[in-house]
N, C-alpha and C. Protein backbone atom coordinates (compact mmCIF):
# COMPACT_ATOMS: atom_id res chain seq x y z
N UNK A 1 112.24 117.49 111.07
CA UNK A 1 112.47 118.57 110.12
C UNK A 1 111.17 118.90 109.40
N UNK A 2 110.75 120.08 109.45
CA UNK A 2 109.81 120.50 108.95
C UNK A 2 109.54 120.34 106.93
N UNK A 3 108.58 120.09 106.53
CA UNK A 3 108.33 119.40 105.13
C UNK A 3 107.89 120.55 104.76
N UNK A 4 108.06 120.64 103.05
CA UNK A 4 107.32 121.57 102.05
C UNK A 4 105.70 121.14 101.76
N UNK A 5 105.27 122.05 101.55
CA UNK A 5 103.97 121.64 100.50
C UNK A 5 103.81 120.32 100.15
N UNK A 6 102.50 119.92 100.14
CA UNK A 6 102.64 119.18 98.29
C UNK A 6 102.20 119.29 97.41
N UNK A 7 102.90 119.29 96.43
CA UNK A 7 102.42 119.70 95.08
C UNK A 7 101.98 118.56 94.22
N UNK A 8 100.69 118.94 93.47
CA UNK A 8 100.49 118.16 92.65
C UNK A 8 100.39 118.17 91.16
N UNK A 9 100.98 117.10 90.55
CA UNK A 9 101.61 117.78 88.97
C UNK A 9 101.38 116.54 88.12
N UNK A 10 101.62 116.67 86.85
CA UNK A 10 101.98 115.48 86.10
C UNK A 10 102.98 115.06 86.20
N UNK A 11 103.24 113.62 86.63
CA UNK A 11 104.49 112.62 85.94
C UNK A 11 104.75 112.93 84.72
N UNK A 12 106.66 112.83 84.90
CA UNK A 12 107.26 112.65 83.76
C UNK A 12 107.91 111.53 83.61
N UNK A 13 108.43 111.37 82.28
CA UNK A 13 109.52 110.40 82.08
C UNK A 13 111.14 110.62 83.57
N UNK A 14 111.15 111.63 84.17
CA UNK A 14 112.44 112.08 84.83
C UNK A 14 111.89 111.31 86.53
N UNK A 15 110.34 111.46 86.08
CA UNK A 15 109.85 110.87 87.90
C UNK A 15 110.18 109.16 87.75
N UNK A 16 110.08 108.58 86.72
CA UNK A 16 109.68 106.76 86.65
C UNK A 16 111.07 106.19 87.58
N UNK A 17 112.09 106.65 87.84
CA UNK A 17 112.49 106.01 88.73
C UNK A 17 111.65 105.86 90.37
N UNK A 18 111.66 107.29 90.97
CA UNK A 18 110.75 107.22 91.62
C UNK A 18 109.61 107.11 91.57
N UNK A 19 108.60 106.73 90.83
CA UNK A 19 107.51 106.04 91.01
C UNK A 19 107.06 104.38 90.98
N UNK A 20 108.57 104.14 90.06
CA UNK A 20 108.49 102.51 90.55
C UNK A 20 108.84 102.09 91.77
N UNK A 21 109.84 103.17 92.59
CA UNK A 21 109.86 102.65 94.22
C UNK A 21 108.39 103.07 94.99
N UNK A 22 107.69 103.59 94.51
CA UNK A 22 106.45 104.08 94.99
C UNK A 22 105.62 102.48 94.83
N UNK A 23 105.79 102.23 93.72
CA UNK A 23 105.12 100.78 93.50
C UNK A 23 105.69 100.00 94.58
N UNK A 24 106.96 99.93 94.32
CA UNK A 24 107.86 98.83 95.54
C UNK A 24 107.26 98.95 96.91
N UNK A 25 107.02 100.42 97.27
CA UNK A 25 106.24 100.00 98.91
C UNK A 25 104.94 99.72 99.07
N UNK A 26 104.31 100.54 98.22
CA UNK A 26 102.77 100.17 98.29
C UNK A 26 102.35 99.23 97.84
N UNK A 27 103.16 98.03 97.48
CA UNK A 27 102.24 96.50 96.95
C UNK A 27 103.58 95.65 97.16
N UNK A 28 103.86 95.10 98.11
CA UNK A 28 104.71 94.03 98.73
C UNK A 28 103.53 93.16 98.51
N UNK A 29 104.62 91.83 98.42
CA UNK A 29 104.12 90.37 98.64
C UNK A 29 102.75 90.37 99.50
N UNK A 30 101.65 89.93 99.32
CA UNK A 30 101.53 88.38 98.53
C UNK A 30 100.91 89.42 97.16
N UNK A 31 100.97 90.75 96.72
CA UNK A 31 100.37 91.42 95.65
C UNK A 31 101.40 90.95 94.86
N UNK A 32 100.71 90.78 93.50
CA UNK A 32 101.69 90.06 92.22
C UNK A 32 102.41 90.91 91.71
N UNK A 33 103.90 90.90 91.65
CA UNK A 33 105.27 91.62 91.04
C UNK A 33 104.61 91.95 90.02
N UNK A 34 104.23 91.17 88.69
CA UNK A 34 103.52 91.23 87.53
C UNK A 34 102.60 92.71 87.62
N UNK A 35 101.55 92.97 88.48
CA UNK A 35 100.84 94.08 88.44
C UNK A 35 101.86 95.09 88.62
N UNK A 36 102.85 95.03 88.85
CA UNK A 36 103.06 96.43 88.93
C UNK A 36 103.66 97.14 88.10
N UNK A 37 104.12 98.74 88.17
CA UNK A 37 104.40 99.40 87.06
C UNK A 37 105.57 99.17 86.19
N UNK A 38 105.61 98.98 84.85
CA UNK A 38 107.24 99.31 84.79
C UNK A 38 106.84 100.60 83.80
N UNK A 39 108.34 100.57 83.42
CA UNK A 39 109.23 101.54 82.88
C UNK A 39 108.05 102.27 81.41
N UNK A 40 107.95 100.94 80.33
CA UNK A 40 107.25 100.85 79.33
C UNK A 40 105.70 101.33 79.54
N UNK A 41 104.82 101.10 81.07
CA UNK A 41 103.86 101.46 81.15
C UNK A 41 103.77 103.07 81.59
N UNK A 42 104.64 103.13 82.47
CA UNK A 42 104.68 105.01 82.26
C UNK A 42 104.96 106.14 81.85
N UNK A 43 105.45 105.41 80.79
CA UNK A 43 105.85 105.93 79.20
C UNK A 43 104.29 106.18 78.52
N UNK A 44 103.60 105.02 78.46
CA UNK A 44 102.72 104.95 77.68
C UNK A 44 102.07 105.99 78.32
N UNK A 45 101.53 106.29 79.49
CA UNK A 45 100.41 107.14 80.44
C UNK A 45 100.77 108.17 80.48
N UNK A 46 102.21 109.01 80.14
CA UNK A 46 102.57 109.64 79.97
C UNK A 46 102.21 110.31 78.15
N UNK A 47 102.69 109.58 77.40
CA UNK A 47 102.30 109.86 76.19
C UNK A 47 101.41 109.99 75.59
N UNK A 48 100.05 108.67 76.52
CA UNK A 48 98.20 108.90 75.96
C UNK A 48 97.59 109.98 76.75
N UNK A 49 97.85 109.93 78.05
CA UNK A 49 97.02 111.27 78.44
C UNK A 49 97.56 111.45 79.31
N UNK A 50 98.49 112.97 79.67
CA UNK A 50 99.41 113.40 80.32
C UNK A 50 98.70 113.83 81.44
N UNK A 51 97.29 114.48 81.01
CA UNK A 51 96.43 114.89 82.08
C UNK A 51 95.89 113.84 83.53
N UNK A 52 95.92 112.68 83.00
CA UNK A 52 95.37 111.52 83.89
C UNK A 52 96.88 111.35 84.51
N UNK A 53 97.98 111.56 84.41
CA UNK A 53 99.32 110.46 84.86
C UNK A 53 99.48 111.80 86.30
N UNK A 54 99.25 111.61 87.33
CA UNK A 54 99.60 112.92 88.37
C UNK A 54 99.94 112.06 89.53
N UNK A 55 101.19 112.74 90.05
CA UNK A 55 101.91 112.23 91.32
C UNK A 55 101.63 113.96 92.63
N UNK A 56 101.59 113.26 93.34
CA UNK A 56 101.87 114.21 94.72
C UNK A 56 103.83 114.24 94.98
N UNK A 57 104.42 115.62 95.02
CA UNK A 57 105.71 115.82 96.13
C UNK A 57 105.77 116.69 96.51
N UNK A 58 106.88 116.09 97.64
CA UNK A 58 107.17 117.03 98.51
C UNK A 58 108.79 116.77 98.52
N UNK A 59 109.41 118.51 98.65
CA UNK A 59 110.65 118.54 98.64
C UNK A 59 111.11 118.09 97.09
N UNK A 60 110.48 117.95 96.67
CA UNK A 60 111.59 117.14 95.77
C UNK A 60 111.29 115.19 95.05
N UNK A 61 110.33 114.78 96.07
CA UNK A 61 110.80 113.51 96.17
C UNK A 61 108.75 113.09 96.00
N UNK A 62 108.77 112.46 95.11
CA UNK A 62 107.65 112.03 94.73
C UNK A 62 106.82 110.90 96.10
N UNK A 63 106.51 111.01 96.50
CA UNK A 63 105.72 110.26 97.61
C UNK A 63 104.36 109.62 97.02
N UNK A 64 103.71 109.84 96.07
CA UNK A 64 102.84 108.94 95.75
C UNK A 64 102.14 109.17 94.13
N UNK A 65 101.61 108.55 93.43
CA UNK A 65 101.22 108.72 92.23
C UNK A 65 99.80 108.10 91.93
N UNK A 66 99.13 108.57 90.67
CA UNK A 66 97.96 107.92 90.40
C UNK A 66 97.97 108.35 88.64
N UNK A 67 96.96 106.92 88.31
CA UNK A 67 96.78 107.03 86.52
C UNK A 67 95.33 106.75 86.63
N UNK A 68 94.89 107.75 84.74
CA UNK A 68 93.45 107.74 84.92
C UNK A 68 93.82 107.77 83.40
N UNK A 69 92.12 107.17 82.92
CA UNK A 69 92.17 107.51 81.28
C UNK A 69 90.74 107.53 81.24
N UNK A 70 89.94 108.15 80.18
CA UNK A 70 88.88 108.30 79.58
C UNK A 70 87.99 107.23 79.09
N UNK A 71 87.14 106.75 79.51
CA UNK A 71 86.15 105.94 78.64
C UNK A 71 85.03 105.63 78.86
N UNK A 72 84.39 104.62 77.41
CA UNK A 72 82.53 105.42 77.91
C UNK A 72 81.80 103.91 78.37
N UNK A 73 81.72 104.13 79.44
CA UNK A 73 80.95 103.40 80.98
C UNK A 73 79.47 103.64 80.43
N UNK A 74 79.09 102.20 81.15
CA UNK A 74 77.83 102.31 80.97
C UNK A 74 77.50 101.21 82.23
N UNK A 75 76.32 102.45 82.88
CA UNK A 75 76.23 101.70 84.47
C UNK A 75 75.54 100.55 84.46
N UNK A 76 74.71 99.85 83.25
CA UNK A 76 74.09 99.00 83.31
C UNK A 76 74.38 97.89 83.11
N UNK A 77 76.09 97.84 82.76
CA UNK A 77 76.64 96.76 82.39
C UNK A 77 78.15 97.37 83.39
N UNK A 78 78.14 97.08 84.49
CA UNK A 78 79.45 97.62 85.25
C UNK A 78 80.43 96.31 84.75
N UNK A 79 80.06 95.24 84.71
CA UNK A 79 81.19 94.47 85.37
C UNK A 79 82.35 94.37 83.61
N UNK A 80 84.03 94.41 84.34
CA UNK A 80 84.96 94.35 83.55
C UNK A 80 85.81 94.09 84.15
N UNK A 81 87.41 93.86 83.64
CA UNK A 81 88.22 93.25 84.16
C UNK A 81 89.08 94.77 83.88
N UNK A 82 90.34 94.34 84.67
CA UNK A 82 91.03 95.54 85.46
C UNK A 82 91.96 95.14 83.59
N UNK A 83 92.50 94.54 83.16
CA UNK A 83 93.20 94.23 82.06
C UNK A 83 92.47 94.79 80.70
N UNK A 84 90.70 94.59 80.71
CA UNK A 84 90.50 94.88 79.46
C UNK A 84 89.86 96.58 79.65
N UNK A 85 89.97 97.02 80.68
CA UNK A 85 89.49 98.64 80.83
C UNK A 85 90.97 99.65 80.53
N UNK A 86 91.74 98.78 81.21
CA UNK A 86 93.61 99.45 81.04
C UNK A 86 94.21 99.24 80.09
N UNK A 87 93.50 98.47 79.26
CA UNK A 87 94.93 98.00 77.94
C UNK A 87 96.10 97.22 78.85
N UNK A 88 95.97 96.24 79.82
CA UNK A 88 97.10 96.01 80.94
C UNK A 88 97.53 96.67 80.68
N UNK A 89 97.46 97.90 81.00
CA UNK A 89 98.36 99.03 82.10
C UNK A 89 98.80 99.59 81.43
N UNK A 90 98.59 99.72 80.00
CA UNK A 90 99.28 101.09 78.93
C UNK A 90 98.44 101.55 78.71
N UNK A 91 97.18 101.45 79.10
CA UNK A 91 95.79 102.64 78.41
C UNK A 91 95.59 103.06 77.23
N UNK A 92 95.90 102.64 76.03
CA UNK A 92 96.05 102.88 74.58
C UNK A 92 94.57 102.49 74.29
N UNK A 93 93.66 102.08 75.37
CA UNK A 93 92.16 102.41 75.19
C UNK A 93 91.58 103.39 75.85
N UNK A 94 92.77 104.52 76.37
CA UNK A 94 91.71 105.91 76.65
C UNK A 94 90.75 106.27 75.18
N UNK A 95 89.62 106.55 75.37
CA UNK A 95 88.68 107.38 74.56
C UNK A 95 88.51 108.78 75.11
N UNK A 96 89.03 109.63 74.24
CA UNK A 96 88.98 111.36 74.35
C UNK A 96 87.51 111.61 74.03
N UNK A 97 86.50 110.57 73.82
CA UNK A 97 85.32 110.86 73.37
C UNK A 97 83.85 110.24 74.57
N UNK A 98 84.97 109.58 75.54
CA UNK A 98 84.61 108.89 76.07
C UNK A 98 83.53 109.82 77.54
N UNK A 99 82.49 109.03 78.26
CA UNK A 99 82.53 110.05 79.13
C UNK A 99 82.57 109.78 80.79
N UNK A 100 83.59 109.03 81.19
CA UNK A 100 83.97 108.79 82.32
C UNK A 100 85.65 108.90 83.05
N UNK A 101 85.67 109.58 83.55
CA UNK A 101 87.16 109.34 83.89
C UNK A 101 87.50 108.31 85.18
N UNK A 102 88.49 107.38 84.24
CA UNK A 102 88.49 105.75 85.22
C UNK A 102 89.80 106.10 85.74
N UNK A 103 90.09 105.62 87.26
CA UNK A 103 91.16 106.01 87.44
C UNK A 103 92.03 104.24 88.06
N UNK A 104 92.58 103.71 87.32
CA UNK A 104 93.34 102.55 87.16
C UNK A 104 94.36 102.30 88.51
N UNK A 105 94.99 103.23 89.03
CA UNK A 105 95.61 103.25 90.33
C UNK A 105 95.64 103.84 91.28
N UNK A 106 96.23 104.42 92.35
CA UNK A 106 96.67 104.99 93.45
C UNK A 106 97.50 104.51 94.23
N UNK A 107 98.90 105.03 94.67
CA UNK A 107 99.58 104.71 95.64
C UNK A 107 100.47 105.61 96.09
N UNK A 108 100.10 105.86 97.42
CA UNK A 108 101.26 106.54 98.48
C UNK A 108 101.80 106.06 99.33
N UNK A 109 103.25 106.34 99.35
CA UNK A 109 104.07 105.64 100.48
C UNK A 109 103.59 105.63 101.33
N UNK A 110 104.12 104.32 102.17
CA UNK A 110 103.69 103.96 103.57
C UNK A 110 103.88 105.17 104.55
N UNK A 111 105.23 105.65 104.48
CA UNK A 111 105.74 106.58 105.46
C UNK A 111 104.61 107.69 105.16
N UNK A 112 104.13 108.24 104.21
CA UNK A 112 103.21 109.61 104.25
C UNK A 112 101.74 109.24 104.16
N UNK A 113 101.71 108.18 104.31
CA UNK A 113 99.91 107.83 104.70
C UNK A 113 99.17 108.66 105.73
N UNK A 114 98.26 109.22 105.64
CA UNK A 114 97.47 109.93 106.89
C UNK A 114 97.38 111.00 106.83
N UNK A 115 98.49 111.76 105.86
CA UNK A 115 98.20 113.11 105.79
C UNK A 115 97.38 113.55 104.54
N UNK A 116 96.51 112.76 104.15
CA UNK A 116 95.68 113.63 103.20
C UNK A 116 95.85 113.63 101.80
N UNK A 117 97.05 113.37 100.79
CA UNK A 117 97.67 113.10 100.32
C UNK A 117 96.92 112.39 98.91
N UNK A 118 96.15 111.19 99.74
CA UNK A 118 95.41 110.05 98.76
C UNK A 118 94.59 111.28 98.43
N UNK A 119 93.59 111.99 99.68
CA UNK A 119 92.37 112.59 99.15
C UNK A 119 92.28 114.59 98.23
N UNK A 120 94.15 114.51 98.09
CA UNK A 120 94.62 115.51 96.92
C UNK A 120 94.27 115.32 95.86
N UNK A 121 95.02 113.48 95.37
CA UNK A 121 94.73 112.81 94.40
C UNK A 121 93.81 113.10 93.58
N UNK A 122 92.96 112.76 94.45
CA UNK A 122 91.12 112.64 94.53
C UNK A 122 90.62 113.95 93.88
N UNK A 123 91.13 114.88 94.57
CA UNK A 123 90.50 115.90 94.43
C UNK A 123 91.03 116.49 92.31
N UNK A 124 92.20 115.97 92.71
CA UNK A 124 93.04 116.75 91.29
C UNK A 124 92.25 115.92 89.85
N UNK A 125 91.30 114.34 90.42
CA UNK A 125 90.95 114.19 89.61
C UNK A 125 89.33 114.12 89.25
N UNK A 126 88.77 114.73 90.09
CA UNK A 126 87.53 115.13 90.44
C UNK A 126 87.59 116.73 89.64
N UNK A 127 88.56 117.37 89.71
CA UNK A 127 88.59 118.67 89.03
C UNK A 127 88.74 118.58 87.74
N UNK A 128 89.13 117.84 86.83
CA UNK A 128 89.71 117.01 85.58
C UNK A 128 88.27 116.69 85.13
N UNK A 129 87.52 115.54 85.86
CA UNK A 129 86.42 115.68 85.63
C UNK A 129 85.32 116.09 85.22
N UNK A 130 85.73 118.01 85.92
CA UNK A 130 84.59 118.84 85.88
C UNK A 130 85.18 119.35 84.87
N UNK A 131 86.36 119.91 84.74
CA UNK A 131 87.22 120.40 83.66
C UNK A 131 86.71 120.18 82.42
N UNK A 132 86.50 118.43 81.83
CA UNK A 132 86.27 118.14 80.96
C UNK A 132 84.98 117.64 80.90
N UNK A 133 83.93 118.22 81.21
CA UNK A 133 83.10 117.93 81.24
C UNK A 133 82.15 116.80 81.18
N UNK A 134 82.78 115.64 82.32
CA UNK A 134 82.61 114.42 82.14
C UNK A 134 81.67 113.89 82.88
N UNK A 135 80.63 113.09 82.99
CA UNK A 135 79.83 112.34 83.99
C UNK A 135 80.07 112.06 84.94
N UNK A 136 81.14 111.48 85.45
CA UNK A 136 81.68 110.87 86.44
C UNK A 136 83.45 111.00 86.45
N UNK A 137 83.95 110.08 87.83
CA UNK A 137 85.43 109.34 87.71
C UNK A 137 84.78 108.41 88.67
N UNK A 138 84.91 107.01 88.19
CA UNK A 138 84.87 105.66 88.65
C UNK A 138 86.06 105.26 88.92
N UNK A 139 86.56 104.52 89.85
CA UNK A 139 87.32 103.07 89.83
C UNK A 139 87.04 102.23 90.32
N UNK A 140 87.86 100.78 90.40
CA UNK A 140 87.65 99.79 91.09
C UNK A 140 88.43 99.55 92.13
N UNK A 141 88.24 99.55 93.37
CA UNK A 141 89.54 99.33 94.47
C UNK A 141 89.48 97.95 95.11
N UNK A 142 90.53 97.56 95.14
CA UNK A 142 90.60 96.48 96.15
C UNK A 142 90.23 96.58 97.46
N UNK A 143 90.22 95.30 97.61
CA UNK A 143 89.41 95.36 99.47
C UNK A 143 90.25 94.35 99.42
N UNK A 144 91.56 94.96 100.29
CA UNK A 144 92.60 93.92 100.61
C UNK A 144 92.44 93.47 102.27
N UNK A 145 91.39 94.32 103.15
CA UNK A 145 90.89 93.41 104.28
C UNK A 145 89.96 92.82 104.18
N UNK A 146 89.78 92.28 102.75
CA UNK A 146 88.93 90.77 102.39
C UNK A 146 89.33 89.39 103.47
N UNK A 147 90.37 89.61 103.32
CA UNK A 147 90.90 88.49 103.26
C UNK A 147 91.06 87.66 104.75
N UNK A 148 90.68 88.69 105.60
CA UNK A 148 90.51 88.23 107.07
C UNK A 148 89.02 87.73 107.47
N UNK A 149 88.64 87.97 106.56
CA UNK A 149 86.68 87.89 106.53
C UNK A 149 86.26 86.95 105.73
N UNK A 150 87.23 85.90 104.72
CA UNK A 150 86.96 85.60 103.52
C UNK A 150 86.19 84.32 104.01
N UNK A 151 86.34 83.05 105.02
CA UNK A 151 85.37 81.92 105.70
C UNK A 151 84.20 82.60 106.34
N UNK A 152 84.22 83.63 106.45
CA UNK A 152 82.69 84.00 106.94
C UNK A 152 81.42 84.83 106.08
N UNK A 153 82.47 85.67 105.05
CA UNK A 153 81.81 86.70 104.00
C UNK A 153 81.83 86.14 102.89
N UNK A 154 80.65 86.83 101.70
CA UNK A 154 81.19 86.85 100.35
C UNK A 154 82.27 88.10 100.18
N UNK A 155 82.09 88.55 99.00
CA UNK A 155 82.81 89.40 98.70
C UNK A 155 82.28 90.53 99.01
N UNK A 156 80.49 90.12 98.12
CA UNK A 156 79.94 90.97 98.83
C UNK A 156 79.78 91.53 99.77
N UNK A 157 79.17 90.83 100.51
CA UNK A 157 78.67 90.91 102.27
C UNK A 157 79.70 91.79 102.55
N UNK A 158 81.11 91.74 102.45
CA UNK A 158 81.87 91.98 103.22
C UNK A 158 82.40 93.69 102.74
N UNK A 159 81.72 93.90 101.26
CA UNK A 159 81.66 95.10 100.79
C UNK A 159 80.36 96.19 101.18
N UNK A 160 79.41 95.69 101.80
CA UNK A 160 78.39 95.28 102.41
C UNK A 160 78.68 96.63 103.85
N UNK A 161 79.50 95.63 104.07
CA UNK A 161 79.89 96.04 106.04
C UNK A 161 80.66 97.47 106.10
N UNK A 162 81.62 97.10 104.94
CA UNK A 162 82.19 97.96 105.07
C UNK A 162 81.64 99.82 104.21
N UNK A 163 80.26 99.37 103.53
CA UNK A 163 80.03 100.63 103.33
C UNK A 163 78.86 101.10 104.35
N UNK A 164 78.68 100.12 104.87
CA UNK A 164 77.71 100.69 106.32
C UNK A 164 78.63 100.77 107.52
N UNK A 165 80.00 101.21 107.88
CA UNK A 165 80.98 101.37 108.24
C UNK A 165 80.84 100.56 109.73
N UNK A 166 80.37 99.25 109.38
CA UNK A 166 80.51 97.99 110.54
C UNK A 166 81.74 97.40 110.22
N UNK A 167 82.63 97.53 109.18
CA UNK A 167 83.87 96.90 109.13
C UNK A 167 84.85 98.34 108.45
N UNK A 168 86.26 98.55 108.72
CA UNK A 168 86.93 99.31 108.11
C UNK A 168 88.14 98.52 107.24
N UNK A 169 88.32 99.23 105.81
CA UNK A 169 88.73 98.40 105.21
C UNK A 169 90.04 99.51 104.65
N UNK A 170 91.33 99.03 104.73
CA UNK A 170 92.62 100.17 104.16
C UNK A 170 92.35 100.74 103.14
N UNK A 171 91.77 100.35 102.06
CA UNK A 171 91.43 101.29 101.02
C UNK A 171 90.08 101.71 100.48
N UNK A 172 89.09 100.84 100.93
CA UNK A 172 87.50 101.36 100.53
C UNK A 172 87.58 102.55 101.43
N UNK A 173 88.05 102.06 102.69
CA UNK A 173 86.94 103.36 103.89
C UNK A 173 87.64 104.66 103.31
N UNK A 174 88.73 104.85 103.40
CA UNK A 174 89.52 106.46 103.05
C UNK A 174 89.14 106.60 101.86
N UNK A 175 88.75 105.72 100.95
CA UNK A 175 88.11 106.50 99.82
C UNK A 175 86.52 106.64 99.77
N UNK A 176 85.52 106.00 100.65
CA UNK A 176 84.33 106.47 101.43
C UNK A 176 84.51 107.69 101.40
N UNK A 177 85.64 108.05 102.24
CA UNK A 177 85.85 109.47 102.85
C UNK A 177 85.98 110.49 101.87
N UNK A 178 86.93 110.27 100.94
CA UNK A 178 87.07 111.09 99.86
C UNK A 178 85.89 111.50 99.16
N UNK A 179 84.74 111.00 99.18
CA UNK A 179 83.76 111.32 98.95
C UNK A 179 83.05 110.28 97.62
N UNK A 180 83.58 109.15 97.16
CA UNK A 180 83.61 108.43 96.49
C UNK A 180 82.43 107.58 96.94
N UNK A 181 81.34 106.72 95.92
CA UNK A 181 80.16 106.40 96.36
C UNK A 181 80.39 104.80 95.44
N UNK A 182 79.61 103.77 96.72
CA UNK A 182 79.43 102.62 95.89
C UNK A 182 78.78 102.20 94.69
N UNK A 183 79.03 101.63 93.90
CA UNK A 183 78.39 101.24 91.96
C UNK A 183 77.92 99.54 92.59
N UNK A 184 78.99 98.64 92.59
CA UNK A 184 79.41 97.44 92.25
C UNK A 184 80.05 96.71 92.66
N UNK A 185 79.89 95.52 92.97
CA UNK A 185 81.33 94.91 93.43
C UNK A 185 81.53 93.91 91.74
N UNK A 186 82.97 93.83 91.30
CA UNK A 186 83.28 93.28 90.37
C UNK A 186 84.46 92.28 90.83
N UNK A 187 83.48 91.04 90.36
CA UNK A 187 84.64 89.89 90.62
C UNK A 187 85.70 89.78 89.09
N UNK A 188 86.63 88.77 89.69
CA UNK A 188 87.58 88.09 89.01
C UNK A 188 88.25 89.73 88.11
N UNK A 189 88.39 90.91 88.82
CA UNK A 189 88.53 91.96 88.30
C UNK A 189 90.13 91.95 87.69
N UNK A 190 90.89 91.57 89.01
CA UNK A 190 92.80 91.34 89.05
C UNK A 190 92.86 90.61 89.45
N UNK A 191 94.60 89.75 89.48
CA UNK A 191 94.79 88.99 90.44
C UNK A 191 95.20 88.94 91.90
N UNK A 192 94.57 89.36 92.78
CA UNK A 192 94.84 89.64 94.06
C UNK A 192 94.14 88.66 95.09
N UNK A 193 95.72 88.03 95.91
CA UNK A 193 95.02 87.25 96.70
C UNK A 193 94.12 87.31 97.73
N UNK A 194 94.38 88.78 98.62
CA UNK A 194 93.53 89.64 99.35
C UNK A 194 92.56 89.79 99.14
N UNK A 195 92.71 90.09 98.24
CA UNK A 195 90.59 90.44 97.98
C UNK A 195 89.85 89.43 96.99
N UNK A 196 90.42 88.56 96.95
CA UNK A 196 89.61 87.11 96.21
C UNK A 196 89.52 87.80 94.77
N UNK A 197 90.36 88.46 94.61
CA UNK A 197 90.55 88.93 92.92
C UNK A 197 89.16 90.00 92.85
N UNK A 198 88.58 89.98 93.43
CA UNK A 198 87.49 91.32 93.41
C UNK A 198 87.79 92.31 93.48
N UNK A 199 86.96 93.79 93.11
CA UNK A 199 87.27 94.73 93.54
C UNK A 199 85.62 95.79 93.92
N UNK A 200 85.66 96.84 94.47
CA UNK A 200 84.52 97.25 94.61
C UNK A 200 84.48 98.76 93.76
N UNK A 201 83.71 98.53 92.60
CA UNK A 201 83.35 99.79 91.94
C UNK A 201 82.63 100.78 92.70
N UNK A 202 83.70 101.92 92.73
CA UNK A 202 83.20 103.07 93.00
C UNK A 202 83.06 104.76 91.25
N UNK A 203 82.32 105.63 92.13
CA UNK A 203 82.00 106.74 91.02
C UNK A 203 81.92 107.97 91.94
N UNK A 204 82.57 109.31 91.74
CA UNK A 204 82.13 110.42 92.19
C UNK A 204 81.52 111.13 90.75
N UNK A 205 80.15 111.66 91.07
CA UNK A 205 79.49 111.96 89.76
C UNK A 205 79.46 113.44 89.81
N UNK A 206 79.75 113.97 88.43
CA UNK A 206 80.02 115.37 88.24
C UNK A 206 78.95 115.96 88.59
N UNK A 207 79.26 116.83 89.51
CA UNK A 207 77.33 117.77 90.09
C UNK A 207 77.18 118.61 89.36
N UNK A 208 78.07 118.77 88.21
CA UNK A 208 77.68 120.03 87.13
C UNK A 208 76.80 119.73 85.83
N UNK A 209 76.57 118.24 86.02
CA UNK A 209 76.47 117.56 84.39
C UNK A 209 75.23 116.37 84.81
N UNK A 210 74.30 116.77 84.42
CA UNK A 210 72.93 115.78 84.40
C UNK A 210 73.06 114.25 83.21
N UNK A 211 72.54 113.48 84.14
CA UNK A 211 72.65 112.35 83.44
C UNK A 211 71.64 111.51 83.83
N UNK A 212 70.70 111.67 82.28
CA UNK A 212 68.87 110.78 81.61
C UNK A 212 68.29 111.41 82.86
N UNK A 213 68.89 113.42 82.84
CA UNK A 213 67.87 114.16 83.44
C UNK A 213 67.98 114.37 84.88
N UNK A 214 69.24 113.55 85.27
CA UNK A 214 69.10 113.76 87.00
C UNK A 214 70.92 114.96 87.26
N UNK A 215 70.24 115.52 88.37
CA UNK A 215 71.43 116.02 88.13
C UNK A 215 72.42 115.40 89.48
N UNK A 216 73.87 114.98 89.91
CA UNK A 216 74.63 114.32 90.48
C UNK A 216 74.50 115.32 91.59
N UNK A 217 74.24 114.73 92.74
CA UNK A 217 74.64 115.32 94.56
C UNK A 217 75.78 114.50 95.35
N UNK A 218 76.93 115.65 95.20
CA UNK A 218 77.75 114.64 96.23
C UNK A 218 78.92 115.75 97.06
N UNK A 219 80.03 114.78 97.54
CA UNK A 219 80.24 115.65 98.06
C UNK A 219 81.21 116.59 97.66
């Protein structure tokens, strides 16, 4: 049967049923129950910055979501933990003054993977970005095909491979693609057994907005 559009919008309080089954497929076991969304946290992302809380649907039926909040990064000191950048997961430390837009999640159902979907996301918050005239949008992603590499690699190394595209990894490479550029790798970021609790900081930098004089090329 042929599908609608997808549209991309802000979450509401009316989507949180479906976006906690969105959680339910995209982070099965061995990812910790604990990380994931509830009820109380998409309330909050909803209420601090409505602009950052945006899901992709189609038909009707929410297929994937992402949260972002505001704050002021400083590249010379990347490393942080996924808990003290999120407020664990209520963001009540977005800064409206801030000048980076961090984006804390992403997830699309298994069933609609491939069509493009993640790199809407991307795009809706790359425009937000420029919108608000911000430096950048950073996050940190897991490299959950760490974990097949982990007796032979560091964390590094293995973040390494995969941005010189000698290894492909489920969530660095498609966001490679999206146009997203390496910062960092940050340990002990979450608790994830996959990726040895690391994650690899990425940044797409606003090409409209110079920063200590340079101006951002990407894609």
């Amino acid at each position: 049967m042929a599908e609608g559009p997808v549209v991309i919008r802000s979450y509401t309080e009316a989507d949180i049923p479906q976006l906690l089954e969105v959680q339910r497929e995209c982070f099965p076991p061995p990812y910790p129950e604990e990380q994931l969304w509830t009820p109380e946290q998409l309330r909050s992302h909803i209420a601090v910055f409505p602009a950052g809380a945006l899901c992709a649907e189609i038909d009707g039926k929410v297929v994937a979501s992402c949260t972002s909040l505001i704050i002021a990064f400083d590249p010379a000191h990347p490393q942080h933990t996924w808990a003290e950048v999120s407020d664990n997961g209520y963001i009540r430390t977005h800064n409206p003054r801030g000048n980076t837009l961090y984006g804390i999640d992403i997830a699309v159902r298994p069933a609609y993977r491939g069509r493009g979907i993640a790199r809407l996301l991307y795009r809706a918050r790359f425009d937000l970005v420029v919108r608000l005239g911000l430096e950048r949008f950073l996050t940190a992603s897991r490299m959950p095909g760490y974990h097949r590499h982990a007796g032979t690699l560091t964390v590094e190394e293995y973040a390494q491979r995969v941005i010189a595209g000698e290894l492909a990894d489920p969530v660095i490479t498609p966001q490679l693609r999206a146009g997203l550029r390496p910062v960092a790798v940050v340990r002990d970021y979450i608790p994830d057994e996959e990726s040895a609790n690391a994650a690899l900081l990425l940044e797409w930098p606003n090409p409209h907005v110079e920063v200590n004089g340079v101006a951002a090329t990407c894609q």
